[in-house]
PDB file of N, CA and C in Angstrom:
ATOM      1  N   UNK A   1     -11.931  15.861  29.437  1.00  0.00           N
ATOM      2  CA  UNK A   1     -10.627  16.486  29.358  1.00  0.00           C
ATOM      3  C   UNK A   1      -9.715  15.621  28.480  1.00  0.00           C
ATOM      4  N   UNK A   2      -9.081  16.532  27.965  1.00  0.00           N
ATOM      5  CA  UNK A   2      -8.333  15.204  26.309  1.00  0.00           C
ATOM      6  C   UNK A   2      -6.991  15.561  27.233  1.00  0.00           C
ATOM      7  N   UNK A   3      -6.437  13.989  27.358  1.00  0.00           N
ATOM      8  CA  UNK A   3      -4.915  14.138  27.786  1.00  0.00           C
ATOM      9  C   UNK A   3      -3.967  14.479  27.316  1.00  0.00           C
ATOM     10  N   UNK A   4      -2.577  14.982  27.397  1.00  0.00           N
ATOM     11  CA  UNK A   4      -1.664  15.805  27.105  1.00  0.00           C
ATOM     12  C   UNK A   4      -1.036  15.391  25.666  1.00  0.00           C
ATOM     13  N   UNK A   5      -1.109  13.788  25.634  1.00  0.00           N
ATOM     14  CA  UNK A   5      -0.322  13.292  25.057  1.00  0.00           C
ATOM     15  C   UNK A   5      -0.820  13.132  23.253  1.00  0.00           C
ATOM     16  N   UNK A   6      -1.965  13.812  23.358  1.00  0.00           N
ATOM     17  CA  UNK A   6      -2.886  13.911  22.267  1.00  0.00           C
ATOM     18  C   UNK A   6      -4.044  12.518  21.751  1.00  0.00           C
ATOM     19  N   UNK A   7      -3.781  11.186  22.888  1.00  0.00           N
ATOM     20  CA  UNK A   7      -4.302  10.278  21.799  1.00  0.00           C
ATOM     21  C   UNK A   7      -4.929   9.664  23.354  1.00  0.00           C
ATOM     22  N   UNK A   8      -5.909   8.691  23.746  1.00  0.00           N
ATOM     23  CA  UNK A   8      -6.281   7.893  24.743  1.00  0.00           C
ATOM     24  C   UNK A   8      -5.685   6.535  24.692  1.00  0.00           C
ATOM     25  N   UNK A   9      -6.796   5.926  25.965  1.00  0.00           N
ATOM     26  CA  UNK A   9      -6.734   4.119  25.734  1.00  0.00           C
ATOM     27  C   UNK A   9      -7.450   3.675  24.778  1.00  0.00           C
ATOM     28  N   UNK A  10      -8.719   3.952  24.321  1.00  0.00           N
ATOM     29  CA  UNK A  10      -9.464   3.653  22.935  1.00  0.00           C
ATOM     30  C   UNK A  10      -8.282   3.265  21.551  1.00  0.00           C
ATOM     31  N   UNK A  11      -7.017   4.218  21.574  1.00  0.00           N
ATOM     32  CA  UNK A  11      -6.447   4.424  20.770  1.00  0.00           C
ATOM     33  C   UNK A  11      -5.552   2.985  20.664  1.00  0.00           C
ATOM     34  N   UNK A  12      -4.829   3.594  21.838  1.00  0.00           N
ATOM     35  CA  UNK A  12      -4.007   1.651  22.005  1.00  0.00           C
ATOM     36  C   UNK A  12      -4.811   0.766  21.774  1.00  0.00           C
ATOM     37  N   UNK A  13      -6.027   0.546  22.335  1.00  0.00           N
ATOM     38  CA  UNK A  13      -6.447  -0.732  21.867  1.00  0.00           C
ATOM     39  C   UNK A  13      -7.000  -1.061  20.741  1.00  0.00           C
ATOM     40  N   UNK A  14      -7.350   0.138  19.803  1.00  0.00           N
ATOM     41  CA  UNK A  14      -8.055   0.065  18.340  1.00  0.00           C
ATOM     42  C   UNK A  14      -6.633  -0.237  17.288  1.00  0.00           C
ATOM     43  N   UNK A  15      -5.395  -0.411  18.219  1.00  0.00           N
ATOM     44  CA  UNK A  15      -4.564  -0.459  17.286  1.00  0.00           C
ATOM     45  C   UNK A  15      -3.680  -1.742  17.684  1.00  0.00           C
ATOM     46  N   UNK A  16      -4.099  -2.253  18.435  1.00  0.00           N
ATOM     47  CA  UNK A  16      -3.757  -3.694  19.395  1.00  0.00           C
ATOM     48  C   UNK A  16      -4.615  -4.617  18.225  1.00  0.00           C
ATOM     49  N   UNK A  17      -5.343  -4.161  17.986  1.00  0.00           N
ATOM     50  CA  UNK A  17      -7.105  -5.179  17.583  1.00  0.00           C
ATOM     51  C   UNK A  17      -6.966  -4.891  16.389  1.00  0.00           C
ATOM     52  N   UNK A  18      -6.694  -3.729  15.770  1.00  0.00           N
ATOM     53  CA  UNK A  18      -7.097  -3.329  14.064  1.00  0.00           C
ATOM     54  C   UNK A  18      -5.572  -3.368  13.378  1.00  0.00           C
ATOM     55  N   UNK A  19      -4.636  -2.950  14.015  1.00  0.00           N
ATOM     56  CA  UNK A  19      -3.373  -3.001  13.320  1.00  0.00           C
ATOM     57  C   UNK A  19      -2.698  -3.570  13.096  1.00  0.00           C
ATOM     58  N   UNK A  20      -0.865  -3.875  12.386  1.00  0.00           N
ATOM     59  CA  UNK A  20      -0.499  -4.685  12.051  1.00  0.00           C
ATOM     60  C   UNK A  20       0.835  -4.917  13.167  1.00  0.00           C
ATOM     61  N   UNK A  21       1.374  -5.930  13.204  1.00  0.00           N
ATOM     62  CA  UNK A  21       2.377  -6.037  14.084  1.00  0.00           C
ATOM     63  C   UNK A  21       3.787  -5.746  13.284  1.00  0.00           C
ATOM     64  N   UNK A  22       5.163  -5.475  13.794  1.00  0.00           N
ATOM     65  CA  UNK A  22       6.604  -5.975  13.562  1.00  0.00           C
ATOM     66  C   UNK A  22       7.543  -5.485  14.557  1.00  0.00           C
ATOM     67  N   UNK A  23       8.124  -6.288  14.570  1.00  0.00           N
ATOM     68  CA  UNK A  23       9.538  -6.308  15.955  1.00  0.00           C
ATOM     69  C   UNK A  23       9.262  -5.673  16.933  1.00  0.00           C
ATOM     70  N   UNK A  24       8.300  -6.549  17.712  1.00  0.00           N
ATOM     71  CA  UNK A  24       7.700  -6.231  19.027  1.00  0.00           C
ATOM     72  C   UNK A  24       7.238  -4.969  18.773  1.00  0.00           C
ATOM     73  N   UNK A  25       5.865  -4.058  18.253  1.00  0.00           N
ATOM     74  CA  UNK A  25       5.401  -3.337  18.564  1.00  0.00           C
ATOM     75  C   UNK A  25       3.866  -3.836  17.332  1.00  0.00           C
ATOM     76  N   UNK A  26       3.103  -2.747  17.402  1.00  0.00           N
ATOM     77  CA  UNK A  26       2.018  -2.762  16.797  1.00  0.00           C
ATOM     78  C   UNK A  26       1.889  -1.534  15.771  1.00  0.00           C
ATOM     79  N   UNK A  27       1.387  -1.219  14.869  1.00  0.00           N
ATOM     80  CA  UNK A  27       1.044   0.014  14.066  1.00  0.00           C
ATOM     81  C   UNK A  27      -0.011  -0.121  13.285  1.00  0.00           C
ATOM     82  N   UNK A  28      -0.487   1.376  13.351  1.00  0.00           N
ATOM     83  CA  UNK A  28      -1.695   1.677  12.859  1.00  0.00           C
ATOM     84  C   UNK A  28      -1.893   2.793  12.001  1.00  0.00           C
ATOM     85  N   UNK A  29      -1.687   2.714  10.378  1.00  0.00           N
ATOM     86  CA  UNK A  29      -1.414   3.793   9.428  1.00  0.00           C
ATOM     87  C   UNK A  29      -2.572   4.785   9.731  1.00  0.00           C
ATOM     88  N   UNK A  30      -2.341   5.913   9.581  1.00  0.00           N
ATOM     89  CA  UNK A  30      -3.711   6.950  10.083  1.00  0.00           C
ATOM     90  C   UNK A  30      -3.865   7.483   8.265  1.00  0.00           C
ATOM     91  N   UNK A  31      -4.782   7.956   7.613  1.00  0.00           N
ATOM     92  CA  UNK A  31      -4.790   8.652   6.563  1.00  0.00           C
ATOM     93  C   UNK A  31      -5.600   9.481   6.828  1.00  0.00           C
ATOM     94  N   UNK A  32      -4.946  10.650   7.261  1.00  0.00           N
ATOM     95  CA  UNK A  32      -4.831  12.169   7.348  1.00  0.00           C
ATOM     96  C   UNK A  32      -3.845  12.898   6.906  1.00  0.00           C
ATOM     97  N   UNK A  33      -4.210  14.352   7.083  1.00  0.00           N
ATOM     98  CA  UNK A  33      -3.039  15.260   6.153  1.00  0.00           C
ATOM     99  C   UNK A  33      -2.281  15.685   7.606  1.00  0.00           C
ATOM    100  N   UNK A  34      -1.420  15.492   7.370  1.00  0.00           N
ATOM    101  CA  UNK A  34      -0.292  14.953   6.569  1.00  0.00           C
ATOM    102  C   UNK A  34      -0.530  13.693   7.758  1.00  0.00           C
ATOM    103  N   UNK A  35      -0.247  12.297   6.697  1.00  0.00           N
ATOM    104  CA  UNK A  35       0.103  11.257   7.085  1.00  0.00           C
ATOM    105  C   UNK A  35       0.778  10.898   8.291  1.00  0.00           C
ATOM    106  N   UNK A  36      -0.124   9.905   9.354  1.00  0.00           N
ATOM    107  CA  UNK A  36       1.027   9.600  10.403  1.00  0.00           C
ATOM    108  C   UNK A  36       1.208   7.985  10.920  1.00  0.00           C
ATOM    109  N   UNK A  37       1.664   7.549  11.379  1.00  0.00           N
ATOM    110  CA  UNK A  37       1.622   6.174  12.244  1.00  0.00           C
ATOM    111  C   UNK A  37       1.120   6.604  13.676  1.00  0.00           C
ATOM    112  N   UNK A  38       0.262   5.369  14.139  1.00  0.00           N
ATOM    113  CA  UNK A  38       0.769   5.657  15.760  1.00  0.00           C
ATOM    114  C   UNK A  38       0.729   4.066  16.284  1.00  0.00           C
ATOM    115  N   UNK A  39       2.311   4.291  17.151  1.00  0.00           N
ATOM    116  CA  UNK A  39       3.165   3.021  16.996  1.00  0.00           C
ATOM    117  C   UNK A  39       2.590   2.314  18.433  1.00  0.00           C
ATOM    118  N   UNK A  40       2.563   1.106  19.133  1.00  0.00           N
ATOM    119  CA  UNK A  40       2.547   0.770  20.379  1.00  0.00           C
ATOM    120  C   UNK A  40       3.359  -0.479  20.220  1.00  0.00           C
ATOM    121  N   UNK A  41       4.525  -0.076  21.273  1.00  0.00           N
ATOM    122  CA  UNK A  41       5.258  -0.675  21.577  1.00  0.00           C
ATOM    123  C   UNK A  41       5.509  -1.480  23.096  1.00  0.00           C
ATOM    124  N   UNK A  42       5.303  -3.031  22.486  1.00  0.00           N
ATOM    125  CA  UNK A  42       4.744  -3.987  24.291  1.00  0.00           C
ATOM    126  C   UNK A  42       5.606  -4.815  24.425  1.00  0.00           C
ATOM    127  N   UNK A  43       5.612  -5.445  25.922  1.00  0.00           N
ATOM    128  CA  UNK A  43       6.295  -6.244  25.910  1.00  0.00           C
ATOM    129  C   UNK A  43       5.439  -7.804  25.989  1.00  0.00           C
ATOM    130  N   UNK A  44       5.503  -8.819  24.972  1.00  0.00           N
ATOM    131  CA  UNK A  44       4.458  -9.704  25.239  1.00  0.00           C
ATOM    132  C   UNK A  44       4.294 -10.791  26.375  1.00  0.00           C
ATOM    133  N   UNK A  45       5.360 -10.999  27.288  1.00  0.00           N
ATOM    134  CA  UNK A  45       5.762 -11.657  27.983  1.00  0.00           C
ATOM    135  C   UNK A  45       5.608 -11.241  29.545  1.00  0.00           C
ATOM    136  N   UNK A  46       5.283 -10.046  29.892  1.00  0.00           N
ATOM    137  CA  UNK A  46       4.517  -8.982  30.769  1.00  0.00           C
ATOM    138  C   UNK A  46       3.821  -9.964  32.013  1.00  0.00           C
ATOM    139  N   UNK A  47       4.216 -10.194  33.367  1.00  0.00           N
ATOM    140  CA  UNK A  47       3.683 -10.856  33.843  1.00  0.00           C
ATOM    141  C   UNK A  47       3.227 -12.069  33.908  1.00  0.00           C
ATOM    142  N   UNK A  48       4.457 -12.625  33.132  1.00  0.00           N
ATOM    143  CA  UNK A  48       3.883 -14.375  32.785  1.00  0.00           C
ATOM    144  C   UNK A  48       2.931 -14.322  31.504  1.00  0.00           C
ATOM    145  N   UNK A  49       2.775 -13.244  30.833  1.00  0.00           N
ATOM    146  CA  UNK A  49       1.442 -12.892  29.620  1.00  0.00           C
ATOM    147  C   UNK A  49       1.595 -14.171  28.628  1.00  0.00           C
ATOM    148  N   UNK A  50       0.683 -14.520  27.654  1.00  0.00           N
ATOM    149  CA  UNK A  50       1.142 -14.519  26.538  1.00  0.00           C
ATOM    150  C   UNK A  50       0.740 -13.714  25.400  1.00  0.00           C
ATOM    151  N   UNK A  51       0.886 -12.745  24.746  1.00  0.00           N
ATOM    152  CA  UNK A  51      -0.143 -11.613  24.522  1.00  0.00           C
ATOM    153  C   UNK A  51       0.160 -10.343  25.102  1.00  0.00           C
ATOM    154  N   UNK A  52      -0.519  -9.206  24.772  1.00  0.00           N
ATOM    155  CA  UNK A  52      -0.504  -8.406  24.843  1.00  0.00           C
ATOM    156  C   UNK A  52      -1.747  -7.633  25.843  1.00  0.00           C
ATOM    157  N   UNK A  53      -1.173  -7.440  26.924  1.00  0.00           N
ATOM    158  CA  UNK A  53      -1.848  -7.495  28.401  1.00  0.00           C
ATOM    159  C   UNK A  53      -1.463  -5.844  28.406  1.00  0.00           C
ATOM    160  N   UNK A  54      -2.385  -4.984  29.536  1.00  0.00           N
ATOM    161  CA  UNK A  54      -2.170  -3.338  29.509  1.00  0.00           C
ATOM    162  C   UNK A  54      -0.797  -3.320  30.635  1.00  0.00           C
ATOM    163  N   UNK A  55      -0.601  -4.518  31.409  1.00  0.00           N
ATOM    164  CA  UNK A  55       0.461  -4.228  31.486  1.00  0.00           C
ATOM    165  C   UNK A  55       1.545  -4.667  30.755  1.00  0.00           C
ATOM    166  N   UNK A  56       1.509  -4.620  29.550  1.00  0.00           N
ATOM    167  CA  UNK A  56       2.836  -4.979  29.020  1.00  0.00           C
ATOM    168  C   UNK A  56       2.856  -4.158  27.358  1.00  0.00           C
ATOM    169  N   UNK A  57       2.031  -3.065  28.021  1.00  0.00           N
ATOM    170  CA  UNK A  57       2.254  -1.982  26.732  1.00  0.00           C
ATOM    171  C   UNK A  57       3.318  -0.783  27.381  1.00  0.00           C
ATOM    172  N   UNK A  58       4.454  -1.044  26.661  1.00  0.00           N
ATOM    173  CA  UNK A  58       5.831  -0.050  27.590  1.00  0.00           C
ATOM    174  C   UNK A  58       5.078   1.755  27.224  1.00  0.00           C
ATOM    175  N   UNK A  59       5.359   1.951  25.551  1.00  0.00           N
ATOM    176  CA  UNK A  59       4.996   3.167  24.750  1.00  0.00           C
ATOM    177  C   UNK A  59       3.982   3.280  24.058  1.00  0.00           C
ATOM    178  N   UNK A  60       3.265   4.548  23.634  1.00  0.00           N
ATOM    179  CA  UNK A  60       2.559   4.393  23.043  1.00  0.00           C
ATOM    180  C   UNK A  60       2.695   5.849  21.978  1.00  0.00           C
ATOM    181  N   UNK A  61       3.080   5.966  20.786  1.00  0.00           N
ATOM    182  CA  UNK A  61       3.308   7.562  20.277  1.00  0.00           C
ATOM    183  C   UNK A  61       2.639   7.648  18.761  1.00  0.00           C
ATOM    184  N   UNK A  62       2.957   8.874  18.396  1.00  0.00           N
ATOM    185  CA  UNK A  62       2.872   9.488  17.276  1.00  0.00           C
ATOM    186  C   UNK A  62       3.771   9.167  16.004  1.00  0.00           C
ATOM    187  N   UNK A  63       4.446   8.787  14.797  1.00  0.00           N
ATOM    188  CA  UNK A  63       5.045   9.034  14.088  1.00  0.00           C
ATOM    189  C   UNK A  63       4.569   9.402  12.947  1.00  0.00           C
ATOM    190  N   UNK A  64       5.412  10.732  12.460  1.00  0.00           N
ATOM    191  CA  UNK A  64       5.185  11.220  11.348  1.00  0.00           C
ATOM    192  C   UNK A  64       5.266  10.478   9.913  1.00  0.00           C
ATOM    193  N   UNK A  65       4.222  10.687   8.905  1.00  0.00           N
ATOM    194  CA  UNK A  65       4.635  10.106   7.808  1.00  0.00           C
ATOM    195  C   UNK A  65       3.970   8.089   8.173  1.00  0.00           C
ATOM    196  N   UNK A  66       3.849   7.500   6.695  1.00  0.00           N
ATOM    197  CA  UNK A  66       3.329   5.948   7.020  1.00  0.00           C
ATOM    198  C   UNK A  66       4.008   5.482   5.365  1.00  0.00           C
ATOM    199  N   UNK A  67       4.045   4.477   5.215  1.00  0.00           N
ATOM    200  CA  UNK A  67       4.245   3.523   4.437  1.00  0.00           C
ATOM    201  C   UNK A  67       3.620   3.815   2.655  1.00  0.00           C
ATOM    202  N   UNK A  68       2.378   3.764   2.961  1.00  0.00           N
ATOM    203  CA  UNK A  68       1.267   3.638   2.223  1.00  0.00           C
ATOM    204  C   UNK A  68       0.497   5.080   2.172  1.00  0.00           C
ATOM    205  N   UNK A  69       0.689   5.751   2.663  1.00  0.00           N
ATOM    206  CA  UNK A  69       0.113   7.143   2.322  1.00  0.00           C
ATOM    207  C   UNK A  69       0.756   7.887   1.319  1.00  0.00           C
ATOM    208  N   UNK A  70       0.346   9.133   0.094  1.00  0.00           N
ATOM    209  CA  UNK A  70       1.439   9.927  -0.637  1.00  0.00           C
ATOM    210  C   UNK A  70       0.959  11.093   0.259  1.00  0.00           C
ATOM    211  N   UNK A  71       2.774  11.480   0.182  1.00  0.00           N
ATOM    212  CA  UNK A  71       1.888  13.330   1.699  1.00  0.00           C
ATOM    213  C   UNK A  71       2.132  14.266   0.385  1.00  0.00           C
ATOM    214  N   UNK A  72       2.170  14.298  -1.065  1.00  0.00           N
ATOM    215  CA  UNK A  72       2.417  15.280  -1.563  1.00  0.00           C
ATOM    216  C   UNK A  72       0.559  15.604  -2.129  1.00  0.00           C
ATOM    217  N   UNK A  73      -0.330  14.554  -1.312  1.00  0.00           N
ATOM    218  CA  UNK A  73      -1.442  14.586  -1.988  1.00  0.00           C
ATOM    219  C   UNK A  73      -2.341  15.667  -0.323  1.00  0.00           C
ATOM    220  N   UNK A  74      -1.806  16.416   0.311  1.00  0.00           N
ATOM    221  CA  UNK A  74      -2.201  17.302   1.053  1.00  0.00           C
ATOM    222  C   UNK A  74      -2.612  18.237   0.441  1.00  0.00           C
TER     223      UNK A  74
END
């Protein structure tokens, strides 16, 4: 059953591990049509953490559009 939110835990963590960081969150450029990000946003400090622990991932979403993609090439 695929959850509501369109994406899993595989997802957060392929983007914890493969993606790039800035101002407390993580991102992971997708190149598909049309271009998207999907952002995870943690807190690193989560339980005494140092790092990025599952409890100290607040969000996890979709954004339209990335950096490095052209969307007029759809």
């Amino acid at each position: 059953m695929a959850p509501k939110h369109g994406f899993n835990d595989s997802m957060i963590a392929q983007t914890i591990s493969r993606g790039q960081t800035a101002f407390g969150y993580y991102y992971l450029n997708l190149y598909q049509c049309p271009p998207m990000t999907f952002k995870v946003v943690y807190n690193a400090l989560a339980l005494g953490g140092t790092g990025v622990s599952p409890q100290g991932v607040i969000t996890a979403y979709y954004q339209p559009g990335n950096l490095k993609a052209n969307a007029s090439t759809c």
